[in-house]
Protein backbone atom coordinates (compact mmCIF):
# COMPACT_ATOMS: atom_id res chain seq x y z
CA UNK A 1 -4.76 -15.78 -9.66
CA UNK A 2 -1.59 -17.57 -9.55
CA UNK A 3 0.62 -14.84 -8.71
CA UNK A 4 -1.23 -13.69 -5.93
CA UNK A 5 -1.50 -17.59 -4.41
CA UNK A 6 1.86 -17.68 -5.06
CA UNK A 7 2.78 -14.33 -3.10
CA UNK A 8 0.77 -15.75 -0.02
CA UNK A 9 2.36 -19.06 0.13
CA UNK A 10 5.45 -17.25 0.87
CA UNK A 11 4.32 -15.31 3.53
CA UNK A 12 2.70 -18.61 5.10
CA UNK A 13 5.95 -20.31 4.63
CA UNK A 14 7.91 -17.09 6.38
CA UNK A 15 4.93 -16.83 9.18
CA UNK A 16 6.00 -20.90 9.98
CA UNK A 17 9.93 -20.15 10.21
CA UNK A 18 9.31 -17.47 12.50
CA UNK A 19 7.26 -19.46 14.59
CA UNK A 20 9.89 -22.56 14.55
CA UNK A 21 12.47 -20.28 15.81
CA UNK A 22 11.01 -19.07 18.49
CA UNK A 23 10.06 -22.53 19.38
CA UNK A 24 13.70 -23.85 18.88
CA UNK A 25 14.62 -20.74 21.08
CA UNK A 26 12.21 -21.60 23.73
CA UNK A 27 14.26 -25.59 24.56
CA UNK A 28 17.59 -24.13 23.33
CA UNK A 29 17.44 -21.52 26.42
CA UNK A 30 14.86 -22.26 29.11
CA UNK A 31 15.33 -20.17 31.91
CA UNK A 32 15.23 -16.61 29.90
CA UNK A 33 14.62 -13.64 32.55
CA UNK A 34 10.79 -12.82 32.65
CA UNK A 35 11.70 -9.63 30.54
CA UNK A 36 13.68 -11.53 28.21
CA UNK A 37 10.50 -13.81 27.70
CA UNK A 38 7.91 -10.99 27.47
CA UNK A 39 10.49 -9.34 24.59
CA UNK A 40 10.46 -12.54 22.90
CA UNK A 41 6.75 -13.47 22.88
CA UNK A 42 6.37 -9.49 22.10
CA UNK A 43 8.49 -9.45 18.80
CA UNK A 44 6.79 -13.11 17.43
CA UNK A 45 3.23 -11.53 18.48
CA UNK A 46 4.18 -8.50 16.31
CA UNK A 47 5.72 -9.93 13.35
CA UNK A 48 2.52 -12.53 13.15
CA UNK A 49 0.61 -9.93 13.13
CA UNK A 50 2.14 -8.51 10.23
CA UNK A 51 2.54 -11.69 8.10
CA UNK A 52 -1.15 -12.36 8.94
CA UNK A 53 -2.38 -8.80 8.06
CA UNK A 54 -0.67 -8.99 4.49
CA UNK A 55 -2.03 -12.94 3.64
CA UNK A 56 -5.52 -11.12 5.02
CA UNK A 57 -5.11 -8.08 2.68
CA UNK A 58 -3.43 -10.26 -0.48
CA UNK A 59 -6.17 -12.92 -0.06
CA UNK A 60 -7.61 -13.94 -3.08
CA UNK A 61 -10.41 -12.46 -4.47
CA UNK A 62 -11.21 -10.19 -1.57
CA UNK A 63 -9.53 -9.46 1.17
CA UNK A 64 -10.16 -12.07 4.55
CA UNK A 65 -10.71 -9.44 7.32
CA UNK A 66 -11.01 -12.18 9.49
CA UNK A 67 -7.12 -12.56 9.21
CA UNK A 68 -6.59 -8.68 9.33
CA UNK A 69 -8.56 -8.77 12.64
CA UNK A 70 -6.61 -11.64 14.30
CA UNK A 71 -3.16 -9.49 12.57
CA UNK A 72 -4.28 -6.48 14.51
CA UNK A 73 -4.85 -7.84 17.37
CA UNK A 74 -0.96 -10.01 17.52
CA UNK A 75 0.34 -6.85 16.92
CA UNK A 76 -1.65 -4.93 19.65
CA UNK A 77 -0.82 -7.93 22.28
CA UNK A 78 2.70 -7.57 21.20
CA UNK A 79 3.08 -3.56 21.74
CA UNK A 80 0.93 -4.52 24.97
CA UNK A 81 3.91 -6.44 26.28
CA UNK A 82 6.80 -3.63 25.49
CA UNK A 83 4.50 -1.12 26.93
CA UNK A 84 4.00 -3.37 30.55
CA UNK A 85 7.32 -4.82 30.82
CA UNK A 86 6.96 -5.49 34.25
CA UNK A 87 3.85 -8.15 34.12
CA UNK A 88 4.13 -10.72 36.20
CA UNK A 89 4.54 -13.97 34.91
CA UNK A 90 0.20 -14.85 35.73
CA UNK A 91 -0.56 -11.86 33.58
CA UNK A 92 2.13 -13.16 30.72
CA UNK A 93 0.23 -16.00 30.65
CA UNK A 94 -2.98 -15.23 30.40
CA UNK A 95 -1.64 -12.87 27.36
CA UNK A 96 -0.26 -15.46 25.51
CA UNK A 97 -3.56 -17.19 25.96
CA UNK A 98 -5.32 -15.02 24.82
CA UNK A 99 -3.68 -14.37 21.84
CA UNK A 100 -3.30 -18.00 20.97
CA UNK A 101 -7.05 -18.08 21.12
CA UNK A 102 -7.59 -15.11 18.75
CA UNK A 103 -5.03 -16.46 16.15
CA UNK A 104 -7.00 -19.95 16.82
CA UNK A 105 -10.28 -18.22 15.57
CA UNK A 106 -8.67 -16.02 12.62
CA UNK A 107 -7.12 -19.54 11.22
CA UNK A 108 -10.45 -21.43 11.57
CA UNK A 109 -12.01 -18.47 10.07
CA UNK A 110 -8.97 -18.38 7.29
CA UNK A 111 -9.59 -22.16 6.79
CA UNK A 112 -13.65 -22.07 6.01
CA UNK A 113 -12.62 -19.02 3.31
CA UNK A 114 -9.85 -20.60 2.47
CA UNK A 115 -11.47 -24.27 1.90
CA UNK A 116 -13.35 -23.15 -1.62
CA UNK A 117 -9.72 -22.02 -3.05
CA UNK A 118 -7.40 -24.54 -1.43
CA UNK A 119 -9.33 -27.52 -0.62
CA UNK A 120 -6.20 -28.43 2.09
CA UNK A 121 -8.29 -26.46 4.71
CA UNK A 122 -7.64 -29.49 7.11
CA UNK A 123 -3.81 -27.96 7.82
CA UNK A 124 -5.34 -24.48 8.88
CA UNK A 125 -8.24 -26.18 10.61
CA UNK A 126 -5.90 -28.34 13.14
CA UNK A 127 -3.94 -25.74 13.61
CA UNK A 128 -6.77 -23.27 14.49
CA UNK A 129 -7.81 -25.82 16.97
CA UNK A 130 -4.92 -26.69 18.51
CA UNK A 131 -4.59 -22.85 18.91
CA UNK A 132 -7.56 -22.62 20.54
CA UNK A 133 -7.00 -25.30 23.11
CA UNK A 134 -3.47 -24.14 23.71
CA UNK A 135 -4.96 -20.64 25.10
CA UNK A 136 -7.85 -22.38 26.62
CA UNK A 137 -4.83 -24.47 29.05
CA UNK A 138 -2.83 -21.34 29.80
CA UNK A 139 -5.89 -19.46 30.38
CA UNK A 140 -7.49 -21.82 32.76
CA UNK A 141 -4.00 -22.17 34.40
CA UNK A 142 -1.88 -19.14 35.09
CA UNK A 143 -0.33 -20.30 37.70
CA UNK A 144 2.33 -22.96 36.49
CA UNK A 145 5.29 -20.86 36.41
CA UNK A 146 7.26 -19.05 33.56
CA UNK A 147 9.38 -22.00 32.80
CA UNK A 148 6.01 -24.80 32.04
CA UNK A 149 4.70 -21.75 29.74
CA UNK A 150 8.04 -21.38 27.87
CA UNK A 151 8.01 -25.56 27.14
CA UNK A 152 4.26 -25.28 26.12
CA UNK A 153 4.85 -21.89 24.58
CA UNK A 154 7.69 -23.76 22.71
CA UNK A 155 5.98 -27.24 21.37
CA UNK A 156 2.83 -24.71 20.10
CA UNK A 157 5.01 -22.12 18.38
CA UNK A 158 7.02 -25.31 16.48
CA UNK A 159 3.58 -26.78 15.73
CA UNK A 160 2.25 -24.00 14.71
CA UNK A 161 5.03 -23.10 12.05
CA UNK A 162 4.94 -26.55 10.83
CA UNK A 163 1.41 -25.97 9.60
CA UNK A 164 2.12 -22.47 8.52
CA UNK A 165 4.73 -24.17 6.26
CA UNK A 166 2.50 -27.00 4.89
CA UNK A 167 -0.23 -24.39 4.30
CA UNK A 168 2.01 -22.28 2.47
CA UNK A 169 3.40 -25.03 0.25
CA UNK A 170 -0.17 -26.30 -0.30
CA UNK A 171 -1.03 -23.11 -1.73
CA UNK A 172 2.17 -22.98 -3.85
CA UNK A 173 0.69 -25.79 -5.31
CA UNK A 174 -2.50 -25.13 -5.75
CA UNK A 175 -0.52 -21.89 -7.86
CA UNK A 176 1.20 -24.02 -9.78
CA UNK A 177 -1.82 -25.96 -10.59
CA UNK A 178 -3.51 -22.81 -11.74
CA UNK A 179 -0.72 -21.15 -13.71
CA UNK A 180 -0.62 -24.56 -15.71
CA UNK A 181 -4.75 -24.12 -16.40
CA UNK A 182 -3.95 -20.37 -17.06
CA UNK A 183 -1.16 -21.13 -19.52
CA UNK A 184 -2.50 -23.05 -21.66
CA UNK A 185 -6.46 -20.92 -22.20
CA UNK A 186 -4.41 -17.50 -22.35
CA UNK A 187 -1.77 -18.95 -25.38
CA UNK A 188 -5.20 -20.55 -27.41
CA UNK A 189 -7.00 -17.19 -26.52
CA UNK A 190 -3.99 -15.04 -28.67
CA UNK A 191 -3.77 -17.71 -31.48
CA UNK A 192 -7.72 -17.20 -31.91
């Protein structure tokens, strides 16, 4: 049990850098070309998808297909935006919304399974939400311009990896707790 909570902490704490990056790329250089942008959101959306598909697959006990679904989907968005490079900037949008939205229900999803191993659910569940209203806004607003998205687009992705981290290193914990319960029944179980 240990090793595999162990194994998807890390890929928690990898999803969260990722997502910091692209947020500290998103101030560092705001006025990217629209096909710079669409490249950028489409490698994130891609790589997500990857690091979610694996924690869905390596999830303890069973796999969380929930996570797999939301995986897929990043990764479908992402090859969406390579395939269409020239969306306009409205369609971008509502793309990134939507995707924000999906990863918003596979975390909430991810947090109820989650919440009978971890018991730190509350880190998945804000983020989830704050997911969810982030794709809500661009959805219901397509309109404001590349630039507004990039800023928003930017404060989500660093908020999001944030929480990605602190999950991760709650469930390094939690595998550290649980290799020290293991270690001790497994030595009196060879003694006996």
């Amino acid at each position: 049990m240990s090793k595999e909570l162990n194994r998807d902490s890390w890929l928690y704490v990898l999803r969260g850098i990722l997502a910091i990056a692209l947020g500290v790329l998103a101030f560092v250089y705001p006025s990217p070309t629209l096909a710079v942008l669409i490249a950028v959101f489409g490698v994130y959306a891609i790589f997500n998808g990857v690091f979610a598909i694996a924690a869905g697959l390596g999830a303890f006990e069973r796999p969380n297909w929930w996570l797999v679904a939301g995986g897929i989907a990043a990764i479908a968005i992402g090859a969406y935006t390579f395939v269409q490079p020239a969306t306009t900037a409205e369609s971008l949008v509502v793309v990134v919304g939507i995707f924000a939205i999906v990863t918003g229900f596979g975390e909430l999803a991810a947090a109820v399974s989650l919440g009978a191993i971890v018991g730190h659910r509350l880190l998945m569940t804000v983020s989830g939400i704050v997911a969810l209203a982030f794709g809500v806004l661009l959805i219901m607003s397509p309109t404001q311009g590349v630039l507004s998205v990039l800023y928003l687009f930017g404060f989500y992705a660093i908020f999001a990896g944030v929480m990605y981290i602190a999950t991760g290193y709650s469930l390094h914990d939690v595998a550290d707790t649980a290799q020290t319960i293991e270690g001790p029944s497994t030595a009196s179980g060879s003694q006996a």
